[in-house]
Protein backbone atom coordinates (compact mmCIF):
# COMPACT_ATOMS: atom_id res chain seq x y z
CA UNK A 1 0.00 0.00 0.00
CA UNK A 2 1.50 3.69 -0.73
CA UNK A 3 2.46 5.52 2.32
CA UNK A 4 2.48 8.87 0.91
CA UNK A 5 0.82 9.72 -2.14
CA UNK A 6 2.11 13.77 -3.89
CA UNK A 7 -0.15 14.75 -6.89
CA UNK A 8 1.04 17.68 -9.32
CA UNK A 9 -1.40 20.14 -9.75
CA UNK A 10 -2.30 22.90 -12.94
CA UNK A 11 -2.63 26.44 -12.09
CA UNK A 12 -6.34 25.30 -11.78
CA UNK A 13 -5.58 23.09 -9.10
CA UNK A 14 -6.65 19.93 -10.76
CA UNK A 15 -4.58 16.77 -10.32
CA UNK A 16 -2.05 16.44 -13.59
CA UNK A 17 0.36 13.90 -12.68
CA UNK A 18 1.27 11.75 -8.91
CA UNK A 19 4.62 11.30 -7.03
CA UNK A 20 5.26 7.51 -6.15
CA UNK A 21 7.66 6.52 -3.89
CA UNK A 22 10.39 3.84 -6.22
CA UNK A 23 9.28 0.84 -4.32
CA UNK A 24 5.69 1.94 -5.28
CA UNK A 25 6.59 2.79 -8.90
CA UNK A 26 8.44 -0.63 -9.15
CA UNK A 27 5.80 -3.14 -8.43
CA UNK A 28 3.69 -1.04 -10.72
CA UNK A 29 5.89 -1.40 -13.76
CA UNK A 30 6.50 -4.87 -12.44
CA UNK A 31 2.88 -5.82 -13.49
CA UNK A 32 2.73 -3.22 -16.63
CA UNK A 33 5.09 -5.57 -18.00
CA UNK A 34 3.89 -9.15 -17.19
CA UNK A 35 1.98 -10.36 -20.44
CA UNK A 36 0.26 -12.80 -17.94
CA UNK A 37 -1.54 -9.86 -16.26
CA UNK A 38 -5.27 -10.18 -18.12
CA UNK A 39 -5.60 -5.78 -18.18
CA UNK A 40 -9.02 -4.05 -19.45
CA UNK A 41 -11.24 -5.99 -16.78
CA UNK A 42 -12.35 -4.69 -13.52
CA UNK A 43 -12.21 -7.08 -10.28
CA UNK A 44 -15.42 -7.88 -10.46
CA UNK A 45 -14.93 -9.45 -14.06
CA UNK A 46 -11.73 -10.91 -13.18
CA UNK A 47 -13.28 -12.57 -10.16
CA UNK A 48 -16.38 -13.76 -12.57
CA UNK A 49 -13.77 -15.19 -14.77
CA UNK A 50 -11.37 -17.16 -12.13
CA UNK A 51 -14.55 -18.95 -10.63
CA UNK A 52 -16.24 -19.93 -14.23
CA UNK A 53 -16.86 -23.40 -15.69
CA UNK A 54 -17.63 -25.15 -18.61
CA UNK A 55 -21.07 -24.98 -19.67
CA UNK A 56 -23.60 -27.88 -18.06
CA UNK A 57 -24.09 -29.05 -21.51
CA UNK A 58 -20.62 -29.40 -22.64
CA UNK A 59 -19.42 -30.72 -19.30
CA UNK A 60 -22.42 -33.39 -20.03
CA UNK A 61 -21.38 -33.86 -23.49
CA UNK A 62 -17.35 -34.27 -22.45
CA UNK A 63 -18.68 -36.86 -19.55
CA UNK A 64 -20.27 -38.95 -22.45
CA UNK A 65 -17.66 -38.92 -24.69
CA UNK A 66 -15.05 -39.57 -22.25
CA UNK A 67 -17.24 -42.66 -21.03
CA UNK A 68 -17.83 -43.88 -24.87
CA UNK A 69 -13.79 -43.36 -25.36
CA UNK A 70 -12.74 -45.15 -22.19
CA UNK A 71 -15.27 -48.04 -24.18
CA UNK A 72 -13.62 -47.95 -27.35
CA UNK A 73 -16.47 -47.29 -29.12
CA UNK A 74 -15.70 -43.20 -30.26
CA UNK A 75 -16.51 -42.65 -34.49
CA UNK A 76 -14.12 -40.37 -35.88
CA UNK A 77 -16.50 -37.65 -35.55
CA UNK A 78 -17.00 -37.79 -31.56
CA UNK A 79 -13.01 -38.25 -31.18
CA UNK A 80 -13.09 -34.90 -33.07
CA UNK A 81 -15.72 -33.19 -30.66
CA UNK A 82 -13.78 -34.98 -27.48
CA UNK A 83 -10.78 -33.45 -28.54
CA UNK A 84 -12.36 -30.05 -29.02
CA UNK A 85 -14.10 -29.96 -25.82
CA UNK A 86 -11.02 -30.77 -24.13
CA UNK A 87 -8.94 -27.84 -25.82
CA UNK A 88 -12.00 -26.06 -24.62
CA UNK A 89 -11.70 -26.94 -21.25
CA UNK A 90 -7.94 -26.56 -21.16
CA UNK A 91 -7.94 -22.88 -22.63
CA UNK A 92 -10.90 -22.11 -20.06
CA UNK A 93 -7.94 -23.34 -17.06
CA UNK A 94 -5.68 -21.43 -18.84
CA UNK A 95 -7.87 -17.98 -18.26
CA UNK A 96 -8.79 -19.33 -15.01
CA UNK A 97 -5.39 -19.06 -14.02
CA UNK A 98 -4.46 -15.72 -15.41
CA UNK A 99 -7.80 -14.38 -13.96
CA UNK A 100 -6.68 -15.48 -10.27
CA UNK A 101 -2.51 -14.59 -11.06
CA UNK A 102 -4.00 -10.95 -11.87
CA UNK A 103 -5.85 -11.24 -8.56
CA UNK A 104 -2.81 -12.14 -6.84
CA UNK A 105 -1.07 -9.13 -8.34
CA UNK A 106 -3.72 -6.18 -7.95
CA UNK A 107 -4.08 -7.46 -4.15
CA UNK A 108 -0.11 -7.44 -3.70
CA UNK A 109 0.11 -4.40 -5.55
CA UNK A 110 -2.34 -2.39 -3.34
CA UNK A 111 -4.37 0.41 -4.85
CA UNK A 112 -3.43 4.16 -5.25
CA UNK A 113 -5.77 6.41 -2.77
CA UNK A 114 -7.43 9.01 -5.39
């Protein structure tokens, strides 16, 4: 969190720029530069995103087909679908993850007092 927070004014007196002490500015432009940090989405959204699933149908769907495979009896087509459902699911762990290491990073981070 930022002990002491300086903002430069305008002759106006509105707030033009802010004076961060270099620990402060470095764990800033330590997450400005991660291309893990998922920016654009409010904490709300990011917390919407870590906690989401697969749909009830296509967890259904990916139950079936895993049963059918484990039975040897997957057509060419449902191999196909299994294997897109399980990209699915492993791109949706993939966001998951990002979604709770951007989390992580806002929270360590702390916030600037306006």
């Amino acid at each position: 969190m930022v002990q002491d927070v300086r903002y430069v004014t305008d002759e106006l007196g509105e707030r033009v720029a802010v004076l961060l002490d270099l620990a402060t500015y470095q764990r800033l432009m330590a997450t400005h530069n991660d291309p893990e940090l998922l920016t654009g989405l409010n904490h709300e959204e990011l917390v919407v995103l870590a906690e989401s699933a697969l749909s009830i149908d296509a967890q259904s769907q990916l139950h079936n087909l895993l049963s059918q495979n484990a039975e040897g009896e997957l057509v060419a087509e449902d191999l196909a679908t299994l294997n897109q459902l399980l990209a699915r699911v492993d791109d949706l762990n993939l966001l998951k993850a990002r979604a709770r290491y951007t989390l992580q990073q806002l929270n360590s981070a702390g916030s600037i007092a306006s």
